[in-house]
Protein backbone atom coordinates (compact mmCIF):
# COMPACT_ATOMS: atom_id res chain seq x y z
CA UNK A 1 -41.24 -18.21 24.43
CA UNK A 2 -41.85 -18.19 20.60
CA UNK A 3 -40.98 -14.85 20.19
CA UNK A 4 -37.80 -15.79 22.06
CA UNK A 5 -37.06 -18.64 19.69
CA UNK A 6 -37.69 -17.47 16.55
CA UNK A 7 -34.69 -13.84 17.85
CA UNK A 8 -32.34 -16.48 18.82
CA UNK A 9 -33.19 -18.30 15.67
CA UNK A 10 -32.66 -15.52 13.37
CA UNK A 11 -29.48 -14.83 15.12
CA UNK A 12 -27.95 -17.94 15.39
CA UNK A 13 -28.80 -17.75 11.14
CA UNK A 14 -27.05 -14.56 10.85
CA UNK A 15 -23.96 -15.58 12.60
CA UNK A 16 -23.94 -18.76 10.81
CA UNK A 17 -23.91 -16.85 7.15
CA UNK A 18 -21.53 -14.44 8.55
CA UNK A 19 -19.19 -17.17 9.23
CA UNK A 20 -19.63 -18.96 6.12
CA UNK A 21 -19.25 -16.68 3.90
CA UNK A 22 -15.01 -16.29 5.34
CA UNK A 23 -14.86 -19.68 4.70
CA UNK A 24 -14.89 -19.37 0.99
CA UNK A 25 -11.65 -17.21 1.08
CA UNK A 26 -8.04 -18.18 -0.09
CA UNK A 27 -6.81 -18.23 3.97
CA UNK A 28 -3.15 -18.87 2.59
CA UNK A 29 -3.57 -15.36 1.36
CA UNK A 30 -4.44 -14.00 4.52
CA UNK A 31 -2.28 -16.18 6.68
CA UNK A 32 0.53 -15.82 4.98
CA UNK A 33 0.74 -11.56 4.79
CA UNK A 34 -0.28 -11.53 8.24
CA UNK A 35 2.80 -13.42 8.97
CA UNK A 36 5.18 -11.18 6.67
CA UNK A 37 3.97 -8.44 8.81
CA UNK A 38 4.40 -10.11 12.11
CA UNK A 39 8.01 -10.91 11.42
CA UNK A 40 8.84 -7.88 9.29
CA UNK A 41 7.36 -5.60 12.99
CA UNK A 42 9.99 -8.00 14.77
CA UNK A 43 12.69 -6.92 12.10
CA UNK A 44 11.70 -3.44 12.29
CA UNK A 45 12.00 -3.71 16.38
CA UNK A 46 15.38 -5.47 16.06
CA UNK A 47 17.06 -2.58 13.54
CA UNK A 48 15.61 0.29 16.43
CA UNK A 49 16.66 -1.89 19.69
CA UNK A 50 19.38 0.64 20.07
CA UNK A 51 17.43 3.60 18.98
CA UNK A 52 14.25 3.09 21.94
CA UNK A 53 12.11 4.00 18.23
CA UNK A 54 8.82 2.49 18.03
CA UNK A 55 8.53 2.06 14.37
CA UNK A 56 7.57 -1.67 14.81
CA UNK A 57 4.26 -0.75 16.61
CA UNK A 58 2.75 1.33 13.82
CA UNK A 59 3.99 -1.70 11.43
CA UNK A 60 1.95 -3.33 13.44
CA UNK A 61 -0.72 -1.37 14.05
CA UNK A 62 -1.23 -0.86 10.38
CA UNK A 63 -0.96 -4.11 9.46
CA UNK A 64 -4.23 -5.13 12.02
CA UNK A 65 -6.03 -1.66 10.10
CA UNK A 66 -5.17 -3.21 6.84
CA UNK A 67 -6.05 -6.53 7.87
CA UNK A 68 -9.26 -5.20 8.71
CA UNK A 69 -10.14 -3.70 5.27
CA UNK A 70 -8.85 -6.76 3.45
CA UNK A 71 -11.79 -8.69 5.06
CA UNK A 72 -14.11 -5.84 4.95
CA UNK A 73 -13.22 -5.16 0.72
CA UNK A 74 -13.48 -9.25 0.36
CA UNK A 75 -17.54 -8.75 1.58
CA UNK A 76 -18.14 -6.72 -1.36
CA UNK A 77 -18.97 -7.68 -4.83
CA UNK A 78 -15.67 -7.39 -6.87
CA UNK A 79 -17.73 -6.40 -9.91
CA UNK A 80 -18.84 -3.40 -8.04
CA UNK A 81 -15.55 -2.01 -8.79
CA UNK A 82 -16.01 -2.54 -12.81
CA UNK A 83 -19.22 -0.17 -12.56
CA UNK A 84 -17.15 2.38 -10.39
CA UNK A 85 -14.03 2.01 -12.30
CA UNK A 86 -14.10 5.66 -13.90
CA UNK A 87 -15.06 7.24 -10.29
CA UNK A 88 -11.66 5.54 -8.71
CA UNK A 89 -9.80 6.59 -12.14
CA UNK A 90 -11.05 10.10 -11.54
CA UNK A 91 -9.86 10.01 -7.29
CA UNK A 92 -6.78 8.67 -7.88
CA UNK A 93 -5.81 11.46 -11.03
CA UNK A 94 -7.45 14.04 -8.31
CA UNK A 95 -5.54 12.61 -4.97
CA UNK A 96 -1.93 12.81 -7.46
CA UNK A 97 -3.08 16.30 -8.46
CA UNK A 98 -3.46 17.61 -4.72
CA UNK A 99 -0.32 15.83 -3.94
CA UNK A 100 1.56 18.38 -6.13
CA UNK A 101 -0.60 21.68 -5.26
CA UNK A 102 -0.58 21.08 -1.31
CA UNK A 103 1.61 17.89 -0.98
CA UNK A 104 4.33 17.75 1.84
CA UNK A 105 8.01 17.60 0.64
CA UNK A 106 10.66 15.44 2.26
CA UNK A 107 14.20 14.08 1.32
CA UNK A 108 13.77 16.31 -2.24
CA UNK A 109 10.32 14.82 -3.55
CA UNK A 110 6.77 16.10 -2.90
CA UNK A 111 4.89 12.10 -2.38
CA UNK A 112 2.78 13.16 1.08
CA UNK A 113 -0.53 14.74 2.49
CA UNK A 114 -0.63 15.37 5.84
CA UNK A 115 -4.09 14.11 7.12
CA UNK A 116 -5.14 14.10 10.73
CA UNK A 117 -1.24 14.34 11.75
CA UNK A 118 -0.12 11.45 9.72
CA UNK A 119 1.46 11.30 5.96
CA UNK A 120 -0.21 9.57 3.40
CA UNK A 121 1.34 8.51 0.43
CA UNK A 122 -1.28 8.79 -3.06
CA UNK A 123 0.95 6.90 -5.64
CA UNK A 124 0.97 4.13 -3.26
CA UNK A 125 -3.19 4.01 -3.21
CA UNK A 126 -2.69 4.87 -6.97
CA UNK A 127 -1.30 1.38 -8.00
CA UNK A 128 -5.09 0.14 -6.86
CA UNK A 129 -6.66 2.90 -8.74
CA UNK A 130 -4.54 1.53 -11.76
CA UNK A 131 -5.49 -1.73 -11.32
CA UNK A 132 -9.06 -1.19 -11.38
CA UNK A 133 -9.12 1.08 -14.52
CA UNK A 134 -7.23 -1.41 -16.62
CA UNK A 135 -8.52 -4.29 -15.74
CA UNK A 136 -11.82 -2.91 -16.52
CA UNK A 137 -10.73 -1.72 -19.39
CA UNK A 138 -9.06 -5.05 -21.01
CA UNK A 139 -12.48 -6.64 -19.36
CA UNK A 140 -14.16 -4.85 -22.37
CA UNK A 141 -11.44 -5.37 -24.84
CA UNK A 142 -8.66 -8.28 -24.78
CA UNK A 143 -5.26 -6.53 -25.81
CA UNK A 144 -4.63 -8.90 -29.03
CA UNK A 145 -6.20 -5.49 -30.13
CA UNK A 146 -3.41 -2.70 -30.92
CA UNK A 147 -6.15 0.06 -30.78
CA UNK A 148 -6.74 -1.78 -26.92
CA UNK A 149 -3.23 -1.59 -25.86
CA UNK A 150 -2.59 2.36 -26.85
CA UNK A 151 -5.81 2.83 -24.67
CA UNK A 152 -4.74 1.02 -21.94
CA UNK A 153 -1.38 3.25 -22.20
CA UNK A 154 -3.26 6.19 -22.63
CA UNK A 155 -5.50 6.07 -19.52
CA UNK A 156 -1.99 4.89 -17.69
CA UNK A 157 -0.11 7.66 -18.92
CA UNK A 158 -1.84 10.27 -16.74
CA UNK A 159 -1.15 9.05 -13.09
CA UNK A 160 1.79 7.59 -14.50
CA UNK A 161 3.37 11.02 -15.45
CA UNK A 162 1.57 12.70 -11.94
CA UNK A 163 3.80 10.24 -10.05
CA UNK A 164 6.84 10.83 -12.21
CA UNK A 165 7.12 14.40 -11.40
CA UNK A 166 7.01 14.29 -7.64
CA UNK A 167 9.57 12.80 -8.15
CA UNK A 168 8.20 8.93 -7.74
CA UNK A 169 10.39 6.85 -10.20
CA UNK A 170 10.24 3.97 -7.90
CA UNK A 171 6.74 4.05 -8.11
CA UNK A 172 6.25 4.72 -11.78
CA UNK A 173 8.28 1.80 -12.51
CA UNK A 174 6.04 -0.22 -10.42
CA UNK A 175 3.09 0.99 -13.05
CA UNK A 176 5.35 -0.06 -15.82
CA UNK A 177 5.14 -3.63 -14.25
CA UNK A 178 1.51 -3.74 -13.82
CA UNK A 179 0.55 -2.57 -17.02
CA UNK A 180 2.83 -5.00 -18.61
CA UNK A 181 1.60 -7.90 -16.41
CA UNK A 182 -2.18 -7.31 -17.05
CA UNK A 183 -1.26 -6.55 -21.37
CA UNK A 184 0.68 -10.35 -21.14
CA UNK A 185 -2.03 -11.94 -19.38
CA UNK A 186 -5.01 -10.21 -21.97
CA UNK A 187 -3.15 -11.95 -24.80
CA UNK A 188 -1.14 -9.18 -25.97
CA UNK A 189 1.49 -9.81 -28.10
CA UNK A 190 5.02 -10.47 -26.49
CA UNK A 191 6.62 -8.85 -29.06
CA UNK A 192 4.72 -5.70 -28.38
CA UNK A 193 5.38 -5.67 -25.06
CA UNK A 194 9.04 -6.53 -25.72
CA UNK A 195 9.05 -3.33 -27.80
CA UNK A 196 7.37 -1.21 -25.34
CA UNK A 197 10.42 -1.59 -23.16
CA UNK A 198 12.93 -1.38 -25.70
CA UNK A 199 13.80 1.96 -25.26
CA UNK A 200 14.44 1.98 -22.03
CA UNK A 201 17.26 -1.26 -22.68
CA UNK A 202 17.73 0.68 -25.97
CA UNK A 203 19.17 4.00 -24.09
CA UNK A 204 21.15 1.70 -21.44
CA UNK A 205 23.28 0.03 -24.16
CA UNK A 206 23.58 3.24 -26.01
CA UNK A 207 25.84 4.79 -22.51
CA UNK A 208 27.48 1.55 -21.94
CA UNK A 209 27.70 -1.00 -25.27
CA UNK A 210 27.37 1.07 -28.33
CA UNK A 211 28.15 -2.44 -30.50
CA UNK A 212 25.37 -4.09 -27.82
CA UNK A 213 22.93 -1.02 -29.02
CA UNK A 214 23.65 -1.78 -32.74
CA UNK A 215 22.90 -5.53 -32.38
CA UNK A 216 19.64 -4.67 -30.24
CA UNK A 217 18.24 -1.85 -32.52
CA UNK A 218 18.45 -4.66 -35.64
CA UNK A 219 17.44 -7.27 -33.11
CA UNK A 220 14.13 -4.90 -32.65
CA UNK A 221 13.94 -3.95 -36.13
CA UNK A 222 13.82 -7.91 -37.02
CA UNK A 223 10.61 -8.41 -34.09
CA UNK A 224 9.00 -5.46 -35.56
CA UNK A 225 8.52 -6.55 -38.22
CA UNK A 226 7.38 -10.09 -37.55
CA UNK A 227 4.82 -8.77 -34.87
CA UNK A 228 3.78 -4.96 -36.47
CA UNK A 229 1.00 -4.95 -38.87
CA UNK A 230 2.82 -1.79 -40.27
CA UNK A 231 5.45 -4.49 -41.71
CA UNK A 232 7.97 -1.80 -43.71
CA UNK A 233 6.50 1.41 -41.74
CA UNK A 234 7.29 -0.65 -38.40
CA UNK A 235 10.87 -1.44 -39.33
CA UNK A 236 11.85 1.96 -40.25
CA UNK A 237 9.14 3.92 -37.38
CA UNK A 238 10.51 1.61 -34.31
CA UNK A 239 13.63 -0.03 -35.70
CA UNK A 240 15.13 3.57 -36.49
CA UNK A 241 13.31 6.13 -34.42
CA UNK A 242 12.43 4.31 -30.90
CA UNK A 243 15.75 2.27 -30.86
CA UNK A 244 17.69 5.18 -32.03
CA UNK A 245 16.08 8.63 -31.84
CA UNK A 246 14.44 7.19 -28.00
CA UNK A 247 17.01 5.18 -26.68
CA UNK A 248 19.68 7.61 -27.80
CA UNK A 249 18.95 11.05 -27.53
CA UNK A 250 15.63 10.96 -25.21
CA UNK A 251 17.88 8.89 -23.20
CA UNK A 252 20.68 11.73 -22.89
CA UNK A 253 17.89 14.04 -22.27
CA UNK A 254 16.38 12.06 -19.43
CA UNK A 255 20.09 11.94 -17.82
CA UNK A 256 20.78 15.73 -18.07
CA UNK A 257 17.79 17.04 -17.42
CA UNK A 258 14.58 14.27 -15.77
CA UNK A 259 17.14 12.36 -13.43
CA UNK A 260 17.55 13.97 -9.91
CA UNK A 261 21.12 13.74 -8.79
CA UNK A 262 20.53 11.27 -6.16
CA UNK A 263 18.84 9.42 -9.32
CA UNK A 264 22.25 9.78 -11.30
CA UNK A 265 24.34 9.01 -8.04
CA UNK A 266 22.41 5.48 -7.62
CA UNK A 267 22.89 4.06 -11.50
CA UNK A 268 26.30 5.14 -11.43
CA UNK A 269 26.60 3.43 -8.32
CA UNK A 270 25.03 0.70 -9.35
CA UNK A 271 26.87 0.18 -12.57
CA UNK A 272 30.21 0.52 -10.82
CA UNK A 273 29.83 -0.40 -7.10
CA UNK A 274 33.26 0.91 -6.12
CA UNK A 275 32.65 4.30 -7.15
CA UNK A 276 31.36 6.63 -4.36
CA UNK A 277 31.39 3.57 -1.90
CA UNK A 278 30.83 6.21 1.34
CA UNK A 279 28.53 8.47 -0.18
CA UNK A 280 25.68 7.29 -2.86
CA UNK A 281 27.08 3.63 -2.55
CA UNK A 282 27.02 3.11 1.16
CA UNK A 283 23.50 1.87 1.54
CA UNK A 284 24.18 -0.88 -1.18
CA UNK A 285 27.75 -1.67 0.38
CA UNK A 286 26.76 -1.81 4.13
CA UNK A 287 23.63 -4.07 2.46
CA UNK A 288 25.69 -6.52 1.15
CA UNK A 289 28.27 -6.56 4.02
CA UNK A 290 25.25 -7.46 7.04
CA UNK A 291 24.04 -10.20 4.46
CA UNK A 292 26.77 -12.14 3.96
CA UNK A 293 27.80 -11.54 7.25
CA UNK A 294 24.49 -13.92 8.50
CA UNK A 295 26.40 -16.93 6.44
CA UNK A 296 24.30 -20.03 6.09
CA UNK A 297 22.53 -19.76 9.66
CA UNK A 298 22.75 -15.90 10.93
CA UNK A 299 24.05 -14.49 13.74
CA UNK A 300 20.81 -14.96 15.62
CA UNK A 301 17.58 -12.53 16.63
CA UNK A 302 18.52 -9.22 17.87
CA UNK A 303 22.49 -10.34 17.70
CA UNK A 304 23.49 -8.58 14.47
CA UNK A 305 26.27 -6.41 14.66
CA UNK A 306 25.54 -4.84 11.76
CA UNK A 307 21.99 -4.33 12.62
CA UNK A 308 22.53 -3.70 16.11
CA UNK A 309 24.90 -0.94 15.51
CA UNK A 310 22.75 0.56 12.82
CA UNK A 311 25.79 0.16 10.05
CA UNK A 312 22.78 0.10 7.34
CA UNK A 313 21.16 3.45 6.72
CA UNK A 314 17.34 3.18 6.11
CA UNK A 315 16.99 -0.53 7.18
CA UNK A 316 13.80 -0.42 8.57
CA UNK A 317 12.42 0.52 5.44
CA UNK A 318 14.08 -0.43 2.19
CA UNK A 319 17.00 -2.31 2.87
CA UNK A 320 15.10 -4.64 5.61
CA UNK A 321 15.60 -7.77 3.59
CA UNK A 322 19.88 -7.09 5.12
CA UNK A 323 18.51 -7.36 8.61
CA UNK A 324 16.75 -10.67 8.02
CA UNK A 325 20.18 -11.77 5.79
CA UNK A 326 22.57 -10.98 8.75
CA UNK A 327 20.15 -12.33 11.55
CA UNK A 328 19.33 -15.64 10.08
CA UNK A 329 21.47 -16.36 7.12
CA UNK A 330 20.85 -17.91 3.88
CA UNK A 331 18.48 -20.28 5.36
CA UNK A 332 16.05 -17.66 6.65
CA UNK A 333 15.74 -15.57 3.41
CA UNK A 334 15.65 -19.07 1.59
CA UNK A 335 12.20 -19.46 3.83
CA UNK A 336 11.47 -15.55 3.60
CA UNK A 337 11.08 -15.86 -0.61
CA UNK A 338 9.90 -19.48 -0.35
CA UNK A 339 6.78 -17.02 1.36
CA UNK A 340 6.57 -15.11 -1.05
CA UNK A 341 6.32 -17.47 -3.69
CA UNK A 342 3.78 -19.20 -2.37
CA UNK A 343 1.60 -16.16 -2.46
CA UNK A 344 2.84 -15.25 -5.88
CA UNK A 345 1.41 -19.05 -6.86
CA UNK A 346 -1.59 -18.42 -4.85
CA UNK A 347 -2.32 -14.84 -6.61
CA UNK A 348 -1.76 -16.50 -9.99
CA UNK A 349 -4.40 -19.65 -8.90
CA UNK A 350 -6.68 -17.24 -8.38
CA UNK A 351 -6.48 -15.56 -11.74
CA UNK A 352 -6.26 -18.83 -13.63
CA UNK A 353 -9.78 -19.56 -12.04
CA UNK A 354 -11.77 -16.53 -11.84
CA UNK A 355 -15.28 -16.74 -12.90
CA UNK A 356 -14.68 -13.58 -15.29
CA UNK A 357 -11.78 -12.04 -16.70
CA UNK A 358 -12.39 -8.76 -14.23
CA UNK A 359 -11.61 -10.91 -11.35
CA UNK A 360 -8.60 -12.58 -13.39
CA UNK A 361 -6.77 -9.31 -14.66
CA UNK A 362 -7.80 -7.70 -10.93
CA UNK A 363 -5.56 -11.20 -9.44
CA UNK A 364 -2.93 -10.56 -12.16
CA UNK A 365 -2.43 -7.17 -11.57
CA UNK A 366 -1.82 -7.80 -7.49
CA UNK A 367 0.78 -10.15 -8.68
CA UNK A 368 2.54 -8.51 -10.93
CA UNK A 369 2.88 -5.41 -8.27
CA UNK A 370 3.79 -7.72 -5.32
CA UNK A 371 6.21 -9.45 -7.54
CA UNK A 372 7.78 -7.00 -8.51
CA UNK A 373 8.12 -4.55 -5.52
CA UNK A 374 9.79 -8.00 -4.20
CA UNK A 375 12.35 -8.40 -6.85
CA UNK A 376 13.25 -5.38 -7.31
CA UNK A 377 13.47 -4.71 -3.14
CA UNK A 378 15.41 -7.72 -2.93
CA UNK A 379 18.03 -7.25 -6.02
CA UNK A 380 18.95 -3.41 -4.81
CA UNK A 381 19.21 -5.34 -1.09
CA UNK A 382 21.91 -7.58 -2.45
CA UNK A 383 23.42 -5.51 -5.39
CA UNK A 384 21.64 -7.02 -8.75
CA UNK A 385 19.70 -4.28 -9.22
CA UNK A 386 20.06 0.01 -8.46
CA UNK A 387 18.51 1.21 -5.54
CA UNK A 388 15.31 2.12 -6.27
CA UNK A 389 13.49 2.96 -3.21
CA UNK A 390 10.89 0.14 -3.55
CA UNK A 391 9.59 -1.45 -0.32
CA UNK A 392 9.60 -5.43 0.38
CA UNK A 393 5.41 -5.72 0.93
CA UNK A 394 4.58 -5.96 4.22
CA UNK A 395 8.15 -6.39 5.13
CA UNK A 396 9.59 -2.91 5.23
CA UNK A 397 7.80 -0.28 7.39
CA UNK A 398 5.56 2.30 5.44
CA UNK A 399 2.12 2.77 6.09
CA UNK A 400 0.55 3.63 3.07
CA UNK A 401 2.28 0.94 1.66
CA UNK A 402 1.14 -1.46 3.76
CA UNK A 403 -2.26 -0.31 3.52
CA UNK A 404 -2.13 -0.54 -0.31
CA UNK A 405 -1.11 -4.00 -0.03
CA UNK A 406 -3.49 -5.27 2.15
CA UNK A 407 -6.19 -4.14 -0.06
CA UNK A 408 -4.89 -5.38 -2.77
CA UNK A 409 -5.60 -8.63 -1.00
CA UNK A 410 -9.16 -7.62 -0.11
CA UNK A 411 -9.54 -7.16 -3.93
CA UNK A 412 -8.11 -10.41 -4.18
CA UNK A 413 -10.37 -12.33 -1.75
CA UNK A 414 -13.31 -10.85 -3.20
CA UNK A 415 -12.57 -12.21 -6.34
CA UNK A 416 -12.16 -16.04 -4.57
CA UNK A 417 -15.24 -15.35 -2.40
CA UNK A 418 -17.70 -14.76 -5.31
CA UNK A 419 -16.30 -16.97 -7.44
CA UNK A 420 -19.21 -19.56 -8.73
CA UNK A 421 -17.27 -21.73 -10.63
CA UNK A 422 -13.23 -22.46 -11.89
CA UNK A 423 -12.56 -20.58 -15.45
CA UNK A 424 -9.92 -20.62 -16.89
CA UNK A 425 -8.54 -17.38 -18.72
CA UNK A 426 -9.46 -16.91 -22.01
């Protein structure tokens, strides 16, 4: 009978610790992406009722799988990752690498490897892999630190570039996000940053504005040399070269010869929406058409006409955001972001009181992906931004990206379920 006691004893102990330690997690973080995927597999299901496709299952299916390793990855130690961070540097660069010697190749880019029967996406596992490597590496080094921002850019520039030349430029621009989103929140300088990016604004206005360039290369020029150390050197290296030399010419060059034509087809698109409106402009078109179509209130669940009769190309993926538009109106994507917001706030609580700055930048670096994958998804959805080929998180169906996602969370939830004590950052 002792014997007896003391089993059930130690098992009732073990189930009791096993329980408590899930009650230390953020729930709204959990509750609220398993919801997102419930309703985006109901989405999926209502742009295929016509088609008899099952698409919504594996959304589904993927989501409970990613689920799964979200509360497995929120178990372990978040700092374990800071002692592996080189090993997941090294898979990631490796994973990218195999991509492009034995990668599968559909609708002109090379993204997939075919495991087991299914196609898995690297670049989307990569935005993890980045993560991890730079917020271990501004763990060790704050970026008020110039010499710690060109490393950060450095060790980005590899899987950065490995993604690029699938070609992945939706992707790469969601690396562009994180790494500015982790240098912000490691005290980098905004001005910095600002000038990281102003070639890229720098080359736009050169194609469309030339007086708009003008006023932006001085404008750049003036915040060089208020934030440079270089004072002089920095006004006549960025002001001239980056704003002129890089967002001229490298910006011609990147037209004529980086820039896919589907690429080309989608900015010109975007920066005139009448041109091409049945070819490279009818996704955006037919987008913006089922949306405003759903009014203040929709049409109602699975009574979309443009949904129903599959008027959208691609809506179960990228351009979901028009089914929920046309099916329940302004009010329904007023809740849908109100969502994802509160996640967004939730991500950002968690950073703000992390034990260590590891866990913070790991929090800030899930936010600044999610948030951006959902304003960018969003914008191309409604016509404010190009069509980029970014999916809504754990809206639109893709596997791998749902996967990433979820352990993003997992990342997340480890950081709330070993954390001792509130810290602020810095």
């Amino acid at each position: 009978m002792l014997l007896k006691k003391s089993r059930y004893s130690s098992t009732n102990f073990f189930w009791q610790s096993f329980l408590k330690s899930w009650q230390r997690l953020d729930w709204w973080l959990i509750i609220l992406p398993v919801g997102l995927t419930a309703f985006g597999g109901l989405m999926i299901y209502s742009t295929e009722i016509t088609q008899g496709l099952t698409d919504w299952r594996w959304h589904w299916l993927t989501g409970l799988v990613g689920l799964v390793l979200a509360l497995l990855i929120a178990r372990i130690k978040y700092q374990t990752w800071l002692k592996l961070h080189w090993v997941t540097y090294v898979i990631t660069n490796m994973s990218l690498v195999a991509v492009m010697i034995a990668g599968t190749s559909a609708k002109g880019a090379q993204r997939w490897i075919t495991i087991a029967g299914f196609n898995v996406q690297p670049s989307e596992f990569a935005k993890i892999g980045v993560i991890i490597t730079l917020a271990a590496l501004l763990h060790k080094g704050t970026a008020s630190s110039l010499n710690n921002v060109f490393r950060v850019l450095a060790f980005t520039a590899v899987p950065w570039a490995l993604v690029f030349l699938q070609p992945d430029l939706a992707t790469s621009l969601v690396f562009g996000a994180i790494v500015l989103g982790m240098l912000y929140w490691a005290n980098a300088n905004p001005g910095w940053l600002l000038l990281m990016i102003s070639p890229v604004i720098a080359a736009i206005l050169d194609n469309l504005f030339k007086p708009g360039w003008i006023v932006w290369s001085i404008a750049m020029g003036v915040v060089a040399w208020t934030c440079l150390p270089w004072r002089r050197f920095g006004i006549s290296a960025f002001g001239g070269l980056s704003l002129n030399l890089l967002g001229g010419e490298l910006g011609a060059f990147a037209w004529n010869n980086v820039l896919k034509p589907y690429q080309k087809a989608r900015l010109t698109v975007f920066l005139n929406p009448q041109h091409d409106a049945l070819g490279a402009g009818y996704h955006q078109n037919q987008s913006r058409i089922a949306i405003g179509a759903g009014e203040w209130f929709g049409s109602g669940l699975f009574k979309g006409s443009m949904t129903q009769l599959n008027f959208v190309p691609e809506q179960h993926t990228d351009f979901i955001f028009s089914a929920v538009g046309e099916e329940f109106g302004f009010i329904g994507c007023l809740i849908l972001l109100s969502v994802f917001c509160i996640i967004c706030l939730r991500l950002l609580h968690v950073a703000q009181t992390a034990t260590d700055n590891f866990g913070s930048l790991l929090a800030i670096g899930v936010l600044s992906m999610i948030i951006f994958q959902m304003l960018i998804n969003i914008g191309m959805t409604v016509g404010l931004a190009p069509v980029a080929g970014i999916p809504l998180p754990w809206m639109s169906y893709g596997r791998s990206a749902m996967l990433t996602n979820f352990i993003a969370l997992g990342l997340v939830e480890s950081v709330v379920n070993f954390r001792q004590r509130q810290k602020y950052y810095y």
